[in-house]
PDB file of N, CA and C in Angstrom:
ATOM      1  N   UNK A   1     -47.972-202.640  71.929  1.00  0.00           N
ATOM      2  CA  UNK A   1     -48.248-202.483  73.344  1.00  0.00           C
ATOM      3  C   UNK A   1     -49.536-201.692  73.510  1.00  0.00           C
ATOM      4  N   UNK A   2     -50.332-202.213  74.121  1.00  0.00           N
ATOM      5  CA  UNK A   2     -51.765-201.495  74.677  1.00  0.00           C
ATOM      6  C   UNK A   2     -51.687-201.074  76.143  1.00  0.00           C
ATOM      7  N   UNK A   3     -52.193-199.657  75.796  1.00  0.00           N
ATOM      8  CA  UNK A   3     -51.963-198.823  77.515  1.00  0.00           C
ATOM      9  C   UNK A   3     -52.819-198.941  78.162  1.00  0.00           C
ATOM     10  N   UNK A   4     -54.290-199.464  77.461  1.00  0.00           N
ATOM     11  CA  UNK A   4     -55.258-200.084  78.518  1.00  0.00           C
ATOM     12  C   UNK A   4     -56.398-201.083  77.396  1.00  0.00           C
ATOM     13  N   UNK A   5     -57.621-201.807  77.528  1.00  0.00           N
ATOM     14  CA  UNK A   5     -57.944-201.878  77.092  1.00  0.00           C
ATOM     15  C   UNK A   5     -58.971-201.426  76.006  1.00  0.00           C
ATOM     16  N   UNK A   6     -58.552-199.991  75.689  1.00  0.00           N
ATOM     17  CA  UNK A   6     -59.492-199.525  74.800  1.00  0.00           C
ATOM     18  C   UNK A   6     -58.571-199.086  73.360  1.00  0.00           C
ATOM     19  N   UNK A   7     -57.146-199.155  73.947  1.00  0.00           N
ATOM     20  CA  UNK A   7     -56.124-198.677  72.923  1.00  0.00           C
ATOM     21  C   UNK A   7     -56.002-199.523  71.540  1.00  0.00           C
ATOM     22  N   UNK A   8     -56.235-200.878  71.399  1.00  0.00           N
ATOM     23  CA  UNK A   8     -56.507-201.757  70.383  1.00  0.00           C
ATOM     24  C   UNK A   8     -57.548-202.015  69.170  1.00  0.00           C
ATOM     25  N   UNK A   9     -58.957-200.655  70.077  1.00  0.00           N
ATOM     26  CA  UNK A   9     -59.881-200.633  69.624  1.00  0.00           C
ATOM     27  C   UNK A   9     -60.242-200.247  67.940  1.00  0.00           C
ATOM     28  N   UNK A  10     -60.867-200.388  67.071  1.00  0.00           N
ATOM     29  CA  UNK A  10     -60.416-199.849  65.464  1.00  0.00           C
ATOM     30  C   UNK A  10     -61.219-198.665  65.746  1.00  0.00           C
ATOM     31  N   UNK A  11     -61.972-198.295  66.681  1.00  0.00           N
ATOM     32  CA  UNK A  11     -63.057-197.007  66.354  1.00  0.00           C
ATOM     33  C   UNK A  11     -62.316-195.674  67.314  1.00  0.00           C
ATOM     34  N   UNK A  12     -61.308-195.749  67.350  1.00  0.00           N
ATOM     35  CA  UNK A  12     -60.552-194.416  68.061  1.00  0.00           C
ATOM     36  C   UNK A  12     -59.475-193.237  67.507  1.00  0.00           C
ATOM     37  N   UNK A  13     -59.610-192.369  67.448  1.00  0.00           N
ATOM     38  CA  UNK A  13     -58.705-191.460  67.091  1.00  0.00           C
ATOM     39  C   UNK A  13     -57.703-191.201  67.793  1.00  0.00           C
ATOM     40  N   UNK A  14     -55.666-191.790  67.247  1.00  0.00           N
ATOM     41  CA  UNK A  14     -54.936-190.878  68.134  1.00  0.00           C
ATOM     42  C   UNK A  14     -54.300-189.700  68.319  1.00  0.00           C
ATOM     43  N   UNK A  15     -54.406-189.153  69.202  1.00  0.00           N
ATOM     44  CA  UNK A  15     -53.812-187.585  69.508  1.00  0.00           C
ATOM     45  C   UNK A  15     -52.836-187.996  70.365  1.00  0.00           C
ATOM     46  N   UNK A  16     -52.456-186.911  69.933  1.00  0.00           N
ATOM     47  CA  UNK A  16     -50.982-186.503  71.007  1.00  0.00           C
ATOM     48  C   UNK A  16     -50.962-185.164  70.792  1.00  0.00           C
ATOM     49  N   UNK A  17     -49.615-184.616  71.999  1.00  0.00           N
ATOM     50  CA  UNK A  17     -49.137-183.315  71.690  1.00  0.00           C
ATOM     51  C   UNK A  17     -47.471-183.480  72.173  1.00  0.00           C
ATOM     52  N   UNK A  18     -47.035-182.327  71.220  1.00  0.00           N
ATOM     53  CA  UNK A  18     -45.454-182.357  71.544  1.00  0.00           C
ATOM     54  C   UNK A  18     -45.508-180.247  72.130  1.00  0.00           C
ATOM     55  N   UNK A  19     -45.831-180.286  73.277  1.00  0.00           N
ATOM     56  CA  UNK A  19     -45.758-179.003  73.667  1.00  0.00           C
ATOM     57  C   UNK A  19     -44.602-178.673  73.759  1.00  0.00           C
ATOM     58  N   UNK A  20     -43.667-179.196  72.938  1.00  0.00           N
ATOM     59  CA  UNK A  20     -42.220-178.375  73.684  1.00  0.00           C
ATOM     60  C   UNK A  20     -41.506-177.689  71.831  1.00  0.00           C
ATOM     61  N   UNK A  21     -42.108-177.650  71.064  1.00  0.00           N
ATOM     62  CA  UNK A  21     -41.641-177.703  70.347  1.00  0.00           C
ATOM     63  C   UNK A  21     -42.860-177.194  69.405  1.00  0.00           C
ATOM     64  N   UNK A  22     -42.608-176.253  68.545  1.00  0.00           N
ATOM     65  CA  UNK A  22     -43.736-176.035  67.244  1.00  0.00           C
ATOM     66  C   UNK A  22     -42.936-176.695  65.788  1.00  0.00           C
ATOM     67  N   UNK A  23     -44.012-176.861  64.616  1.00  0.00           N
ATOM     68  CA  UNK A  23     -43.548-177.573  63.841  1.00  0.00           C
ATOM     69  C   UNK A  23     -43.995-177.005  62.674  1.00  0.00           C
ATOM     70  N   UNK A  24     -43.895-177.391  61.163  1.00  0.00           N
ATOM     71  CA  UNK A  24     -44.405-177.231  60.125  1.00  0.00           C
ATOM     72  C   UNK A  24     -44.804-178.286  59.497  1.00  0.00           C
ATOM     73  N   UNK A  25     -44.111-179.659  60.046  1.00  0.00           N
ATOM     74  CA  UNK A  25     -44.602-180.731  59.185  1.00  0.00           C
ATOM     75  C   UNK A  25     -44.585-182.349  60.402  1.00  0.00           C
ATOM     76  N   UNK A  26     -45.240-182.817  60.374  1.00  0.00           N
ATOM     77  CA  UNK A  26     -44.370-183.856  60.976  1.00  0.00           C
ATOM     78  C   UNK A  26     -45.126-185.270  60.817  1.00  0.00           C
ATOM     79  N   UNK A  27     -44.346-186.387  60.726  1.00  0.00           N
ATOM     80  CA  UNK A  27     -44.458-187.424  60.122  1.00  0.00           C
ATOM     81  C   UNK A  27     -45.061-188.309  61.327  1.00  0.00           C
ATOM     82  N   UNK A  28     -45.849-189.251  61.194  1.00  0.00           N
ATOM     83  CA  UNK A  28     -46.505-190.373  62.119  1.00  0.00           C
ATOM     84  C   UNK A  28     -45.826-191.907  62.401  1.00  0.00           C
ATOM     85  N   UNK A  29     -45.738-191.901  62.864  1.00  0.00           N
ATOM     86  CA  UNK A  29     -44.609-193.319  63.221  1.00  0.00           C
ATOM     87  C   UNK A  29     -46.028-194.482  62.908  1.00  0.00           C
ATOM     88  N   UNK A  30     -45.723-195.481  62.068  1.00  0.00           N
ATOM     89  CA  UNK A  30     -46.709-196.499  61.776  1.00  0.00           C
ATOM     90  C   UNK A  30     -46.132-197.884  61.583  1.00  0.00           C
ATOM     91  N   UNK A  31     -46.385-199.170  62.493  1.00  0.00           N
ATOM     92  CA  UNK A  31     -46.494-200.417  62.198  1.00  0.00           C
ATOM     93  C   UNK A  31     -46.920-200.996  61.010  1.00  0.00           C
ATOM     94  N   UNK A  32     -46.740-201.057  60.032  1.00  0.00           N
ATOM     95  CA  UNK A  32     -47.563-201.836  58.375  1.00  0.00           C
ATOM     96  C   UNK A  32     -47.408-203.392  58.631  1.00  0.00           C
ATOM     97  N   UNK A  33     -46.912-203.690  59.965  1.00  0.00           N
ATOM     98  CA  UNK A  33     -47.579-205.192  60.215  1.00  0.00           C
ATOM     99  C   UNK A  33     -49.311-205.546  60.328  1.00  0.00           C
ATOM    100  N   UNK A  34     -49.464-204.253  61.527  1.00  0.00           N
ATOM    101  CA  UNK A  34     -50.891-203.923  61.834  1.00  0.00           C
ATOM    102  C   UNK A  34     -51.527-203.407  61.147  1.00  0.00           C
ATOM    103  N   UNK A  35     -52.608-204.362  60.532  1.00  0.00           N
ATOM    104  CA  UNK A  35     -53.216-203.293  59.395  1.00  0.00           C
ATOM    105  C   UNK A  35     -54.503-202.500  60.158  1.00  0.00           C
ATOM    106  N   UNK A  36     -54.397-200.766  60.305  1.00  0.00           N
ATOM    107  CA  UNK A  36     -54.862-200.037  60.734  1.00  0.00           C
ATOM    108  C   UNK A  36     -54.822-198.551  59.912  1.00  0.00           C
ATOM    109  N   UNK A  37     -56.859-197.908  60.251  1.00  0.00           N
ATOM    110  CA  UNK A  37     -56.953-196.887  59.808  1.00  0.00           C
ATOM    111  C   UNK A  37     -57.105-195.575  60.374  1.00  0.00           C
ATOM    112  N   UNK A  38     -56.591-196.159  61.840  1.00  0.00           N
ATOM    113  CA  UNK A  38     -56.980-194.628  62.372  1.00  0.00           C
ATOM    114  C   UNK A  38     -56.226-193.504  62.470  1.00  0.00           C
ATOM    115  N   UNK A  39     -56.941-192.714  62.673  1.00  0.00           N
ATOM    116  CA  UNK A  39     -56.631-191.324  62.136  1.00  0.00           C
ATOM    117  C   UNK A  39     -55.726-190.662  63.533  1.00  0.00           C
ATOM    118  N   UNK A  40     -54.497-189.827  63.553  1.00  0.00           N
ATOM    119  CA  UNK A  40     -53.750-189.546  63.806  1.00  0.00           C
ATOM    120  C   UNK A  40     -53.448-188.478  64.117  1.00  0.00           C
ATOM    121  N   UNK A  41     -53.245-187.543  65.251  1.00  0.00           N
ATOM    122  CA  UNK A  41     -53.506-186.365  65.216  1.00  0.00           C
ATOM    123  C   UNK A  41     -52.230-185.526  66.219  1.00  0.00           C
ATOM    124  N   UNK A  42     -51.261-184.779  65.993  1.00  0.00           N
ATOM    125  CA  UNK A  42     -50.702-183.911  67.021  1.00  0.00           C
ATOM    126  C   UNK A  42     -50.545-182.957  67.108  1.00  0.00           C
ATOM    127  N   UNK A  43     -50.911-182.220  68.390  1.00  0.00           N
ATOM    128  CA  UNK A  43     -50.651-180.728  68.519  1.00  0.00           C
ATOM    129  C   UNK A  43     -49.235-180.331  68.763  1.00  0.00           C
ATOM    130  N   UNK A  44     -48.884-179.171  68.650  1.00  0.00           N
ATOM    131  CA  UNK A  44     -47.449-178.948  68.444  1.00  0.00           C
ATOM    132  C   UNK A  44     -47.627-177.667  69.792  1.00  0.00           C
ATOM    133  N   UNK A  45     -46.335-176.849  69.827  1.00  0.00           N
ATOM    134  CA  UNK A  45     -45.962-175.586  70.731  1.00  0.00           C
ATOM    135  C   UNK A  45     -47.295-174.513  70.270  1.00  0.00           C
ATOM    136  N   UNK A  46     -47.748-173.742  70.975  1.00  0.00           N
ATOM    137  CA  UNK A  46     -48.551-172.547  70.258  1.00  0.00           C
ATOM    138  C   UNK A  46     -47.518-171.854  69.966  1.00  0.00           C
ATOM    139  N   UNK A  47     -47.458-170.444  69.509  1.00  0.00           N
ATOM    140  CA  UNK A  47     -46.171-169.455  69.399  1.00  0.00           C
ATOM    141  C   UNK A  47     -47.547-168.275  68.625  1.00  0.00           C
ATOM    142  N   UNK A  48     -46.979-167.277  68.816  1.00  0.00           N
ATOM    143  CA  UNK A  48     -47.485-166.039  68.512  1.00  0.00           C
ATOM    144  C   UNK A  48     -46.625-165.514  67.083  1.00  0.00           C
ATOM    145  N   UNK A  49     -47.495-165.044  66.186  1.00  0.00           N
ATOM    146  CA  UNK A  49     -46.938-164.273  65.195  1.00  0.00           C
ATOM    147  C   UNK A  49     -47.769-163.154  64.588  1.00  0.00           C
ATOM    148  N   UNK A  50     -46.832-162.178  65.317  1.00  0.00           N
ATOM    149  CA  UNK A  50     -47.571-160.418  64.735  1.00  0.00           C
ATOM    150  C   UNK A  50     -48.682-160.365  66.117  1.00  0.00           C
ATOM    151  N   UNK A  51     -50.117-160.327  65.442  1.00  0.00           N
ATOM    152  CA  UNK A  51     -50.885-160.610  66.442  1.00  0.00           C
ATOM    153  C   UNK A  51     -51.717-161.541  66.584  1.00  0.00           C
ATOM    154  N   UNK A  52     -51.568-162.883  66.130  1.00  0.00           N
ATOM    155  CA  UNK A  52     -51.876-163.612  65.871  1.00  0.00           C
ATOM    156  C   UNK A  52     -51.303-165.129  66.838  1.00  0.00           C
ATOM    157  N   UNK A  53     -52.373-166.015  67.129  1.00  0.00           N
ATOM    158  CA  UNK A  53     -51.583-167.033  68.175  1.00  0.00           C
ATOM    159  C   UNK A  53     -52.045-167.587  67.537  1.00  0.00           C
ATOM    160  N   UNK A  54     -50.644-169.242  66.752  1.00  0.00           N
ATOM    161  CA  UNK A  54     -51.034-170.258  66.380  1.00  0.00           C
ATOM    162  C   UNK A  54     -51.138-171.293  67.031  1.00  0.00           C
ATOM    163  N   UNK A  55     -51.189-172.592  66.171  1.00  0.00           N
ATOM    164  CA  UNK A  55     -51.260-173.793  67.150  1.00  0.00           C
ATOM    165  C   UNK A  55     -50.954-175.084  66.074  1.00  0.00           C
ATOM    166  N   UNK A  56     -49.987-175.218  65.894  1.00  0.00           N
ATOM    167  CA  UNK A  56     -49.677-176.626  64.604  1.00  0.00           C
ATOM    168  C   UNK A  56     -50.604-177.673  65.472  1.00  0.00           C
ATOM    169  N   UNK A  57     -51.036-178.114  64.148  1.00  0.00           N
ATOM    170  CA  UNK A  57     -51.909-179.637  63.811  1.00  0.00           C
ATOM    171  C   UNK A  57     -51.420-180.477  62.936  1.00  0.00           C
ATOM    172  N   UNK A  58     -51.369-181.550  63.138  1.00  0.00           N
ATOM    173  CA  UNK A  58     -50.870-182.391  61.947  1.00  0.00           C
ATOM    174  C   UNK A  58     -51.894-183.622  62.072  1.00  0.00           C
ATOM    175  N   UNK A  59     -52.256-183.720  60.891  1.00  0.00           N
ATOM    176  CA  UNK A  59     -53.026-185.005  61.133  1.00  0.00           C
ATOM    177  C   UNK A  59     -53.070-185.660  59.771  1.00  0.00           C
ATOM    178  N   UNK A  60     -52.931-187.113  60.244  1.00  0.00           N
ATOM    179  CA  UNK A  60     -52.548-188.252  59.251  1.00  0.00           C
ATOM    180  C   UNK A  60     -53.776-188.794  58.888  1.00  0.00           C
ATOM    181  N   UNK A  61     -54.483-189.412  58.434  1.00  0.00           N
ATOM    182  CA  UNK A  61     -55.760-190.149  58.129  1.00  0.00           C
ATOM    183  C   UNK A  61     -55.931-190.678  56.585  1.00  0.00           C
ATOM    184  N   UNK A  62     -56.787-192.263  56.612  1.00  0.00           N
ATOM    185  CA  UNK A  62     -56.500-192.801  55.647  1.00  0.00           C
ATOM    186  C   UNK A  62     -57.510-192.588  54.998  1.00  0.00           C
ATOM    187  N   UNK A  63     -56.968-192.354  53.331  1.00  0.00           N
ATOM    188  CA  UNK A  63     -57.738-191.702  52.498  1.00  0.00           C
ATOM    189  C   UNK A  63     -58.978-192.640  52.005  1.00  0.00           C
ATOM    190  N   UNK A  64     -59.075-193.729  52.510  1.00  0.00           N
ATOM    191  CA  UNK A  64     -59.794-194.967  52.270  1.00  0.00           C
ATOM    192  C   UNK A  64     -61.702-194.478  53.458  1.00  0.00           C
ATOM    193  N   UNK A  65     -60.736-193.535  54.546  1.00  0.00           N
ATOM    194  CA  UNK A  65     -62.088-193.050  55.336  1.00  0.00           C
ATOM    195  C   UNK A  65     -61.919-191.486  55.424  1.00  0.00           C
ATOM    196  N   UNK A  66     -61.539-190.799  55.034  1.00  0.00           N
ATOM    197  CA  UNK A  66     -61.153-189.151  54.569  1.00  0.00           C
ATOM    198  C   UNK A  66     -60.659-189.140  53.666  1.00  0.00           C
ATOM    199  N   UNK A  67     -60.820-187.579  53.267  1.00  0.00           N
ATOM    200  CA  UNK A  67     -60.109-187.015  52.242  1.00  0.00           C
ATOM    201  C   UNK A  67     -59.870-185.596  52.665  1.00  0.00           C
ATOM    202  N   UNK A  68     -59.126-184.676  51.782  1.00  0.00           N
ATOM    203  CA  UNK A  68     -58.919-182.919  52.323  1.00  0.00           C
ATOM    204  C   UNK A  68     -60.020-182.449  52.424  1.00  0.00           C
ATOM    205  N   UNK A  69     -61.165-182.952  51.967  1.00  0.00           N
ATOM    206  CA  UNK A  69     -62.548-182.217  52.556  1.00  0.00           C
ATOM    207  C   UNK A  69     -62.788-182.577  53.792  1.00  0.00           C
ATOM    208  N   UNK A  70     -62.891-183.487  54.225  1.00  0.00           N
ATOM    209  CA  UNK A  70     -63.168-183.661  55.518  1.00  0.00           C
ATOM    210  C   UNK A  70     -62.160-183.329  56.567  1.00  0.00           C
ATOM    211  N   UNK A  71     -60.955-183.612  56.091  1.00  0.00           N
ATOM    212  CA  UNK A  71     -59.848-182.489  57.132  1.00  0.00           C
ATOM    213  C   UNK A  71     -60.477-181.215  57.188  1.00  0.00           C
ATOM    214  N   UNK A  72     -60.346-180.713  56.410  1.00  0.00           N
ATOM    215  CA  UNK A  72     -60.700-179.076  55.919  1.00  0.00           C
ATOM    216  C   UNK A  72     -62.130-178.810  56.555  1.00  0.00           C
ATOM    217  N   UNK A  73     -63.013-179.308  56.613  1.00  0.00           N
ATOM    218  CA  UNK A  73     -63.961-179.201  57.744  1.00  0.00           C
ATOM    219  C   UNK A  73     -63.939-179.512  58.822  1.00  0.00           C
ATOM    220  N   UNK A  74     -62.763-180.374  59.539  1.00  0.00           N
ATOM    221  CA  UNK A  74     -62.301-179.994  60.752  1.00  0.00           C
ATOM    222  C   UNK A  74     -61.888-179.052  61.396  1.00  0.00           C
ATOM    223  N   UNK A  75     -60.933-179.012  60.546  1.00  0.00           N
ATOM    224  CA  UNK A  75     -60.208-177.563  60.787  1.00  0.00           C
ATOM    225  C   UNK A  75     -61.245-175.838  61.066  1.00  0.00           C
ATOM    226  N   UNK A  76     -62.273-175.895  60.002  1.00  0.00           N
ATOM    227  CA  UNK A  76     -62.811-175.066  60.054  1.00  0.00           C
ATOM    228  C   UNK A  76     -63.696-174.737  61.762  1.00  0.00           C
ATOM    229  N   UNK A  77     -64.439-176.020  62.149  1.00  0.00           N
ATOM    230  CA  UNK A  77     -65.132-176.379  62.683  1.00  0.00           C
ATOM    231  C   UNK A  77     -64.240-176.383  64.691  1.00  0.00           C
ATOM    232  N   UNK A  78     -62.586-176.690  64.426  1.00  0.00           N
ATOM    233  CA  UNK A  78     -62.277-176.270  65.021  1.00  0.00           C
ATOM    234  C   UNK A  78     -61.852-174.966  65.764  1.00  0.00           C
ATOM    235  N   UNK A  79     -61.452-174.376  64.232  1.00  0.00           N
ATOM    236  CA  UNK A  79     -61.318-172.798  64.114  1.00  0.00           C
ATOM    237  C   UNK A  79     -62.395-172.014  65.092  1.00  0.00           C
ATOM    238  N   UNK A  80     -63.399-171.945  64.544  1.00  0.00           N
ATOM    239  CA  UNK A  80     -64.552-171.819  64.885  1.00  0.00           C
ATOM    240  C   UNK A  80     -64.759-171.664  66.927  1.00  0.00           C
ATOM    241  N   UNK A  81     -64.365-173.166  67.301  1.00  0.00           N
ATOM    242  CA  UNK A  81     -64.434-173.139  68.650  1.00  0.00           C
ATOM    243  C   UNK A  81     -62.984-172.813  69.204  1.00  0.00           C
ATOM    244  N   UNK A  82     -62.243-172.522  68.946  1.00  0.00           N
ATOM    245  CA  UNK A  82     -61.500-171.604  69.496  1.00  0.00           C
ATOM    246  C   UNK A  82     -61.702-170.389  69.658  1.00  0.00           C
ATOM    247  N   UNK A  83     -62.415-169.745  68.293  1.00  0.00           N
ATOM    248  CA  UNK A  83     -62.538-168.486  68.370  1.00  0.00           C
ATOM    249  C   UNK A  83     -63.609-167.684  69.726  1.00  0.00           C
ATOM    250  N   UNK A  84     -64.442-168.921  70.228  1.00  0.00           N
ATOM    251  CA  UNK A  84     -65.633-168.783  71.211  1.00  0.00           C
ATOM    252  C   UNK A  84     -64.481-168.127  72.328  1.00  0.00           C
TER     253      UNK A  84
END
């Protein structure tokens, strides 16, 4: 099902968020009829620990167009603009 016409597209990243809930791990629901590489992304609950406010990320992406380096420079890069 396409929610408009750009959702079918191969050049898009999906996000979501599950604000009701924080996580440690969580798995991506995937069609293997559709052969597709895009990359996958959800935010979870923030929650505070000590003094510190987190924010779970999970993100799926195929190792065919990433790898943990290029996560890992997301992450950083996001880090970064939060901290602004």
């Amino acid at each position: 099902m396409n929610v408009n016409e750009n959702s079918g597209r191969r050049d898009v990243i999906h996000y979501s968020t599950v604000p009701w809930i924080s996580f440690t791990a969580l798995t991506h629901e995937r069609n293997f009829a559709m052969p597709d590489s895009i990359p996958k992304m959800t935010f979870g609950k923030y929650f505070k620990e000590g003094n510190r406010l987190l924010l779970p990320l999970s993100i799926n992406g195929h190792h065919g167009l990433m790898d943990g380096y290029h996560i890992g420079q997301y992450f950083e890069l996001f880090q970064q603009l939060l901290n602004k």
